[in-house]
Protein backbone atom coordinates (compact mmCIF):
# COMPACT_ATOMS: atom_id res chain seq x y z
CA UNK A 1 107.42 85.53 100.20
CA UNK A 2 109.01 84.55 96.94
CA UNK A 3 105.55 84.90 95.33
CA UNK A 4 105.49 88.61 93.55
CA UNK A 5 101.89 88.57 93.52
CA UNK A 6 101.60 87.62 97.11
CA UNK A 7 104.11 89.61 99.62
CA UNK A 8 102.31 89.37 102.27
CA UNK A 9 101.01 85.89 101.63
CA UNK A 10 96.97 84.96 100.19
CA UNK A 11 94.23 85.86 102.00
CA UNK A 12 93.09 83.11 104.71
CA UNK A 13 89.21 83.78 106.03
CA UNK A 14 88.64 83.80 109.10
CA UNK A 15 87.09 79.80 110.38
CA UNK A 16 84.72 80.88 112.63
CA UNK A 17 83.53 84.39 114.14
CA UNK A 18 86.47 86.79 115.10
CA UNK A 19 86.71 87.45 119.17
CA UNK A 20 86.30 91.35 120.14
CA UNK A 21 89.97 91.41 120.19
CA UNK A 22 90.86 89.91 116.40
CA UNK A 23 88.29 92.44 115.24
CA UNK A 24 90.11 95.62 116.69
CA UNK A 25 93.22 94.53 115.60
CA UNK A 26 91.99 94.42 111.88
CA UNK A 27 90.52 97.92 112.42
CA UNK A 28 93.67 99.18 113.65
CA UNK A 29 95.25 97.81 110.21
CA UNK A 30 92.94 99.04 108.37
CA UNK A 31 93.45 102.52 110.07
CA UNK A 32 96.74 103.01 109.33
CA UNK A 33 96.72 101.34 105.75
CA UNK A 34 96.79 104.99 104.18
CA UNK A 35 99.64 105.99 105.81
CA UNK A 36 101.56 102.75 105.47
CA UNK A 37 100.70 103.41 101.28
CA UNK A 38 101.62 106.83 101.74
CA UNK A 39 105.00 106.35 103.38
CA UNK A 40 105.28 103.01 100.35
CA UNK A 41 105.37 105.65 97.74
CA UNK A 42 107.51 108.49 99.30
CA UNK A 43 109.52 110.00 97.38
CA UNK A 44 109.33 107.83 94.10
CA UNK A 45 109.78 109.44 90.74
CA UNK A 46 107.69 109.11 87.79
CA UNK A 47 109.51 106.39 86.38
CA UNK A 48 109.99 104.50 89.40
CA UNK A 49 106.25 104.76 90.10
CA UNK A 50 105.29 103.69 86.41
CA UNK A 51 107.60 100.36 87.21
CA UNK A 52 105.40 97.41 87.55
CA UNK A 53 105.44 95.51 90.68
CA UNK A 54 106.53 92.35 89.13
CA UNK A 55 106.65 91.43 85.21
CA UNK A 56 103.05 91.50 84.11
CA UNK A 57 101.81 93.06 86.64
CA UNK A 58 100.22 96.74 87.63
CA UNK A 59 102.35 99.84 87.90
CA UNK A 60 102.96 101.01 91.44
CA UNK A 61 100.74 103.84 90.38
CA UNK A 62 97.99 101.09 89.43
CA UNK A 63 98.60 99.58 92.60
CA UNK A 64 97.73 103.11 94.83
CA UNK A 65 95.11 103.88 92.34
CA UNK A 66 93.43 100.58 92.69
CA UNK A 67 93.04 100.42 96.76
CA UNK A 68 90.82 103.74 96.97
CA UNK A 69 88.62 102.10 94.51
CA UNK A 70 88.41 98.88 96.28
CA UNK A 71 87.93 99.92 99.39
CA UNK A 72 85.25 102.58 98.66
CA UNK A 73 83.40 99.25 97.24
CA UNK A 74 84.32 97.82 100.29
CA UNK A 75 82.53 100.83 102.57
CA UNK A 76 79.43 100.94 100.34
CA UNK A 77 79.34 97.01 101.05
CA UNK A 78 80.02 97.34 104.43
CA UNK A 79 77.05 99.66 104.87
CA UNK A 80 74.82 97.43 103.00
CA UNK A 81 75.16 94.69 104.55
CA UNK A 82 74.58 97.02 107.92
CA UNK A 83 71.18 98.42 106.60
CA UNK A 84 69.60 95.57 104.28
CA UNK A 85 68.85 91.78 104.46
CA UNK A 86 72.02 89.81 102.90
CA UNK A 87 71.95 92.37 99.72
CA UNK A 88 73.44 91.54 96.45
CA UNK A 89 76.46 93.76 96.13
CA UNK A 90 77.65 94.34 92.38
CA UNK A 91 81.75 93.31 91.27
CA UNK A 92 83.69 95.28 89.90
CA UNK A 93 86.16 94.65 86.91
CA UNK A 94 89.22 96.38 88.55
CA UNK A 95 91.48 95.05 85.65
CA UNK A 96 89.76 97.30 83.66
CA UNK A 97 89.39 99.80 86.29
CA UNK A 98 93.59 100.14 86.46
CA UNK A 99 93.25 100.57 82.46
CA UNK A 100 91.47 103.85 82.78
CA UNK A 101 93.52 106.83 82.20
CA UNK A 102 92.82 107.97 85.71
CA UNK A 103 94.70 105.04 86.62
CA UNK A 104 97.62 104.40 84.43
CA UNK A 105 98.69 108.57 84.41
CA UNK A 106 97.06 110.21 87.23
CA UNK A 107 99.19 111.59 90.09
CA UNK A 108 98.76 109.39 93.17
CA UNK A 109 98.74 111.91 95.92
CA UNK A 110 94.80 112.49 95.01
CA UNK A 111 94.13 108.68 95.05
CA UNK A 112 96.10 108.88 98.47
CA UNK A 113 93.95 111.40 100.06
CA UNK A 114 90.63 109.82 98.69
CA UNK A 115 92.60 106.73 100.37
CA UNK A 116 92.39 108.66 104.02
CA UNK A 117 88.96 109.76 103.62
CA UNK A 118 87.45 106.41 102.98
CA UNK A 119 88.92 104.66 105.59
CA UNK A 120 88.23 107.49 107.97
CA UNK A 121 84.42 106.75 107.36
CA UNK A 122 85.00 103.09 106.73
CA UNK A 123 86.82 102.96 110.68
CA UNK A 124 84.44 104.74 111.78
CA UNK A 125 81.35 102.34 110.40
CA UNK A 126 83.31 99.76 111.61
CA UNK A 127 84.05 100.49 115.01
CA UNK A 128 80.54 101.02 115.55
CA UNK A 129 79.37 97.69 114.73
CA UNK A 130 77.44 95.89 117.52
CA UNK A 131 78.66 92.52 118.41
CA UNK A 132 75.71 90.83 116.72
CA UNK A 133 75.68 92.98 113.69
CA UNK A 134 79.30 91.51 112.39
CA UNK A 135 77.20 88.66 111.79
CA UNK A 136 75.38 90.42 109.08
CA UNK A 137 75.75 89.12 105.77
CA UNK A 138 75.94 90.35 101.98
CA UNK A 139 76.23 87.79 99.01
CA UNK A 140 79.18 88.35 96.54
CA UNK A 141 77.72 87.00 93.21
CA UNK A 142 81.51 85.41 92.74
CA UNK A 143 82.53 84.76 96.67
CA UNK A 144 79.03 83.70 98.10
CA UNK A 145 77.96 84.55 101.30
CA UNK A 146 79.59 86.17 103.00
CA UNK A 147 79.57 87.97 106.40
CA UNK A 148 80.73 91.61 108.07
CA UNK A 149 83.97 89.69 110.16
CA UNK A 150 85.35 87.75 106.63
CA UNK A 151 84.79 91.61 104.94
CA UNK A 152 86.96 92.96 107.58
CA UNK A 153 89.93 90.19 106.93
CA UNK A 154 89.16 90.51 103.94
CA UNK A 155 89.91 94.66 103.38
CA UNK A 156 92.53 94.50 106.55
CA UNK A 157 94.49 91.97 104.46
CA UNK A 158 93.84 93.69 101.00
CA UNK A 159 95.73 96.86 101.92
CA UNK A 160 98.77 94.69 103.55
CA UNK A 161 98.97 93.25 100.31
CA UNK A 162 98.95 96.30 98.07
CA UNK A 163 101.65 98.02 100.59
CA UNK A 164 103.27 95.21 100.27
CA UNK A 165 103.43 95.39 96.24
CA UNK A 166 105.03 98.34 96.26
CA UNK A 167 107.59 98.17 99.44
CA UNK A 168 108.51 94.87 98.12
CA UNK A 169 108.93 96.59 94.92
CA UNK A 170 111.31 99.26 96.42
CA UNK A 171 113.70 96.76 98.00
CA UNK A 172 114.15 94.70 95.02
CA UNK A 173 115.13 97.88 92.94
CA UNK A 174 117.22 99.42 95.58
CA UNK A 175 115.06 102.32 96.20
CA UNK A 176 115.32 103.36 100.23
């Protein structure tokens, strides 16, 4: 992709309901999105992790700092859409989330291991979803409603694209 802010391309929703198959394929994605971030940032120094991903952009360290929080949004959302009638679930503003300190100087490894332990609960939530509750819906006050198969694209895509930040990152600068 020659976009910088896309490297993995923008996300597409799903048309219609995801088969059995499409589901457990975003799952497994999501599963191994740690570990994909993880091995992203191995063995990057301070400076190279302070680089931003492309001019005006976050900091890798912004980037890994940034996923935790989105997807622990995404799990809360995830579980109330599973236990209440199309809730209202509450944005965030994660531009000025990745201005917190936490965020800008914080070493990533802790972000990284929050990272695991979300998605270990989150995979597990998800892979115990009926096949009637992934129609269960939630309304995003910006996105609508929405339902449990376009938040799995949704988060399967988002960490794809945040690996994809800083990997792309890596091989423009020459860092193997």
């Amino acid at each position: 992709m020659d976009d910088l802010r896309y490297p993995v391309g923008d996300f597409v929703p799903p048309a219609a309901p995801l088969t059995p198959a499409q589901r457990a394929d975003y799952i497994d994605a999501i599963e191994k999105a740690p570990a994909a971030l993880r091995a992203a940032t191995a063995g990057l120094d301070r400076a190279q992790i302070d680089t931003p991903y492309r001019p005006g952009g976050w900091t890798a360290r912004q980037v890994v700092h940034h996923v935790p929080d989105s997807h622990m949004n995404a799990y809360v959302r995830v579980c109330l859409a599973l236990t209440e009638d199309e809730p209202t679930i509450k944005p965030y503003a994660e531009d000025r989330w990745a201005e917190l300190a936490l965020a800008r100087t914080s070493p990533v490894d802790m972000s990284l291991d929050l990272l695991d332990l979300v998605h270990r609960r989150l995979v597990l939530v998800l892979r115990d979803i009926p096949p009637e509750g992934w129609s269960r819906r939630l309304r995003h006050p910006e996105r609508g409603v929405v339902d449990l198969d376009w938040m799995l694209a949704q988060y399967a895509w988002h960490g794809r694209h945040h690996v994809g930040h800083v990997a792309a990152l890596r091989r423009r600068m020459g860092w193997a």
